[in-house]
Protein backbone atom coordinates (compact mmCIF):
# COMPACT_ATOMS: atom_id res chain seq x y z
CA UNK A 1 0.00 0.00 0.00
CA UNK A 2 2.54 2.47 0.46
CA UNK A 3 4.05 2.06 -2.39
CA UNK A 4 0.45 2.79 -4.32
CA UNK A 5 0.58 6.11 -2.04
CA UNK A 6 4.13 7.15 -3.28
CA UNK A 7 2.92 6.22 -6.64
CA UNK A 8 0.09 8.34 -6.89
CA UNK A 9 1.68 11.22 -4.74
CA UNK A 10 4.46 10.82 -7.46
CA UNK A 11 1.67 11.14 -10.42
CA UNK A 12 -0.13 14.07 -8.88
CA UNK A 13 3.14 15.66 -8.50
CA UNK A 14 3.82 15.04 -12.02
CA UNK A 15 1.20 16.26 -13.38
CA UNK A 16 0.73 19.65 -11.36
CA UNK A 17 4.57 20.50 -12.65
CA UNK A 18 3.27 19.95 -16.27
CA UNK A 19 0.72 22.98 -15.22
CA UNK A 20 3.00 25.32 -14.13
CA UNK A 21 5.80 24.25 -15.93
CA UNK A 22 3.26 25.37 -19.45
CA UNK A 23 2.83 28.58 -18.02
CA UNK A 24 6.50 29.69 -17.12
CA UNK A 25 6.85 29.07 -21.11
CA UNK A 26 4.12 30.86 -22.12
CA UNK A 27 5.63 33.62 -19.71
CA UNK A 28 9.17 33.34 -21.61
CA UNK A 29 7.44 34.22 -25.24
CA UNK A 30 8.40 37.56 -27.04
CA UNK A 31 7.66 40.61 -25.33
CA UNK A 32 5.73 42.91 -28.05
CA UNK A 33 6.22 46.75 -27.68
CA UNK A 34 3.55 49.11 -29.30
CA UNK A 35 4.81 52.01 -31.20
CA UNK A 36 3.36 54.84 -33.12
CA UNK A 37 3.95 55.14 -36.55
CA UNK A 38 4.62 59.07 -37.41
CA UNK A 39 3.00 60.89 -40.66
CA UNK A 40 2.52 58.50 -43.88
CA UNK A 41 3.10 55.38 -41.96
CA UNK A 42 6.79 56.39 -40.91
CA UNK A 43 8.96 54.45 -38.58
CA UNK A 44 11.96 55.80 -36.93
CA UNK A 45 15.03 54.31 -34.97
CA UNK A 46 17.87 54.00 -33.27
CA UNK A 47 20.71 51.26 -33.51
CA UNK A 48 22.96 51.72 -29.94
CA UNK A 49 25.69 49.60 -28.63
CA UNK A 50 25.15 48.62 -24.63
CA UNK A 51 27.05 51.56 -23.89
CA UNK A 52 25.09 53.44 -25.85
CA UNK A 53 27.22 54.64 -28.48
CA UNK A 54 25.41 54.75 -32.18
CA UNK A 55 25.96 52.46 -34.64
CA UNK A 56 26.67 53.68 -38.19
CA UNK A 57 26.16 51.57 -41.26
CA UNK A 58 23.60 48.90 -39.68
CA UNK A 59 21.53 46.84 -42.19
CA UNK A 60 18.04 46.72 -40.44
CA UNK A 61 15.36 44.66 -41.83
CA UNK A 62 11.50 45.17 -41.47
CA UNK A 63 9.42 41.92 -41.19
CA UNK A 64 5.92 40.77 -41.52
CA UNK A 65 4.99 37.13 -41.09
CA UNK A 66 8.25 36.12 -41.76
CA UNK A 67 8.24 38.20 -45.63
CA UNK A 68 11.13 41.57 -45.52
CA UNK A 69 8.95 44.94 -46.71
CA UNK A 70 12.02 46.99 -46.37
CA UNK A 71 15.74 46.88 -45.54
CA UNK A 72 17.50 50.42 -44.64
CA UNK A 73 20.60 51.08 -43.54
CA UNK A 74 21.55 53.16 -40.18
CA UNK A 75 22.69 57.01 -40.63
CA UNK A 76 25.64 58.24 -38.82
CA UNK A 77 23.91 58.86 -35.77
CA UNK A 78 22.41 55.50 -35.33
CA UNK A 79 18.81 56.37 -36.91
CA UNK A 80 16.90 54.66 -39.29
CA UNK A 81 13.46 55.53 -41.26
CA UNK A 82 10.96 53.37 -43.17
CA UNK A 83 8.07 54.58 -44.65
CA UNK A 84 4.82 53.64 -45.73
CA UNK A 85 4.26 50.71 -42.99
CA UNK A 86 0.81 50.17 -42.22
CA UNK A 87 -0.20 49.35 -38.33
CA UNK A 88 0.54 45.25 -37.84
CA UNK A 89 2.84 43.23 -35.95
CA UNK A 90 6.54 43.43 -37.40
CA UNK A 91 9.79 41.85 -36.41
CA UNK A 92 12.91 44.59 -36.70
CA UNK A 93 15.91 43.00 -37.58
CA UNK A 94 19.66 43.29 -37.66
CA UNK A 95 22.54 40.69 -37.40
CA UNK A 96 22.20 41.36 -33.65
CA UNK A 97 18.68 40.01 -33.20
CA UNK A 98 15.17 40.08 -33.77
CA UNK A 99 12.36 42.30 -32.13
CA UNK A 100 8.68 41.94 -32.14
CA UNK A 101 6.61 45.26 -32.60
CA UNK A 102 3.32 46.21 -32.25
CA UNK A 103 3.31 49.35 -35.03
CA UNK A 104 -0.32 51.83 -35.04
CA UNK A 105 -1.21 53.86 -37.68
CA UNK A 106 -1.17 57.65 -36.94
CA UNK A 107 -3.53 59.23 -34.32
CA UNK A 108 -4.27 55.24 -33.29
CA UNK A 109 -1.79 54.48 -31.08
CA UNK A 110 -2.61 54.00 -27.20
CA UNK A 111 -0.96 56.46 -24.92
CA UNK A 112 1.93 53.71 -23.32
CA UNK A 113 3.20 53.51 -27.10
CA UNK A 114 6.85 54.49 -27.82
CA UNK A 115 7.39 56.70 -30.45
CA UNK A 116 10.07 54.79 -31.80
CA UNK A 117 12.13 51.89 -31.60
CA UNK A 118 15.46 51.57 -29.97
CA UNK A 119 17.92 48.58 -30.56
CA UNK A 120 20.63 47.85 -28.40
CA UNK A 121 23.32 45.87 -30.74
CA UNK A 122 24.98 43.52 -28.96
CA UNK A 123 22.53 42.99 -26.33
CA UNK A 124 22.80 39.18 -24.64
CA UNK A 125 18.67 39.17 -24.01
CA UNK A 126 17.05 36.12 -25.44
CA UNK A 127 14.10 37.98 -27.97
CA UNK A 128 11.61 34.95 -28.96
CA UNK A 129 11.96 31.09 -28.92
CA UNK A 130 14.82 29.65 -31.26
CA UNK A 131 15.02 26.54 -30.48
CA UNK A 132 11.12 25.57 -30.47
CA UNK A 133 11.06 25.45 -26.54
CA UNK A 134 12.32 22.91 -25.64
CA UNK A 135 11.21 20.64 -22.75
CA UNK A 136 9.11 23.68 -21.61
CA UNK A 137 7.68 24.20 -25.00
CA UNK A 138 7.14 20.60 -25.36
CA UNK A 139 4.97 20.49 -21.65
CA UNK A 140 3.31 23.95 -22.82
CA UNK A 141 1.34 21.58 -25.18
CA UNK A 142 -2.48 21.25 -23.95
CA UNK A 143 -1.64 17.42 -25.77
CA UNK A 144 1.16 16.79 -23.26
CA UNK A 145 -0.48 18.12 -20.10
CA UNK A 146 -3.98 16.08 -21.03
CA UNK A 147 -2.20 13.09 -21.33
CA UNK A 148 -0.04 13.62 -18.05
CA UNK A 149 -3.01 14.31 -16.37
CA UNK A 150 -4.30 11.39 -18.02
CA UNK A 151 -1.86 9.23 -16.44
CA UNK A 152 -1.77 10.66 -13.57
CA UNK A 153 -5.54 9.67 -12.77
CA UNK A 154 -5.63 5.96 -15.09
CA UNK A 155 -2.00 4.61 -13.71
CA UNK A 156 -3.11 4.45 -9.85
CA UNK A 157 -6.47 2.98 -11.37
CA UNK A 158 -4.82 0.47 -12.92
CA UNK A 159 -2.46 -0.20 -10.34
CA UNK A 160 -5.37 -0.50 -7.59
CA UNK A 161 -5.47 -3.76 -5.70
CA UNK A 162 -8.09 -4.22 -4.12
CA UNK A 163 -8.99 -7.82 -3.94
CA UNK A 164 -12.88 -6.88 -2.83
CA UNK A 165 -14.00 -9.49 -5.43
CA UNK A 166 -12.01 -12.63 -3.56
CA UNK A 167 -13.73 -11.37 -0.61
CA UNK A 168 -17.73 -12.38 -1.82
């Protein structure tokens, strides 16, 4: 019997991990920052090193769903423009790394917006999921958690033995 208690103590266990585990992955997903897009759908920005210094020359690349719209090169002070972007979700881009952005059309923008975007080349922050998660993503999947809950409730069951039947 008390190794049918550890068991099921040990399934229970197992299973409440797979919940929380799912949502400290969910938690790790890209961060996406709104910003307002200035007259005729214009976006402006800033390529810094971490100590702040510009950075001249920087190919930056402007994303939707995975498709480039426009590639422009950093001025001497670090700045970049693209225009004609509608509002969307678009991932910047340089050989640094990859952020998510949340752009709004002129006059739509809520207040917390930024009214540009600022990259920091160089910077060691993880920005998205490379690798497909990993274990985490892997128990993030509703499939995965159903089935250790599953087996959390059907192994005990199955491992039950109660011998009430001998008993009549």
């Amino acid at each position: 019997m008390k190794k049918m208690g550890f068991i099921q103590g040990a399934a229970v266990a197992l299973a409440c991990l797979g919940m929380f585990v799912g949502q400290i992955a969910r938690a790790a997903q890209p961060l996406v920052t709104d910003v307002a897009l200035g007259h005729g759908g214009v976006l402006v920005g800033k390529v810094v090193d971490r100590q702040g210094a510009a950075q001249t020359g920087v190919a930056v690349r402007v994303a939707q769903q995975g498709e480039v719209i426009a590639t422009v090169e950093t001025n001497g002070q670090g700045e970049f423009q693209v225009a004609d972007l509608r509002g969307g979700v678009y991932q910047i881009e340089t050989s640094q790394g990859v952020g998510v952005y949340r752009l709004w059309a002129e006059q739509t923008a809520p207040p917390s917006a930024n009214d540009g975007v600022l990259i920091v080349s160089g910077d060691d922050a993880v920005r998205g999921n490379q690798n497909g998660g990993g274990l985490l993503g892997v128990l993030a999947n509703p499939w995965v958690l159903a089935l250790i809950v599953a087996a959390a409730i059907a192994i005990p069951l199955a491992l039950d033995d109660d011998d009430d039947d001998s008993q009549s």
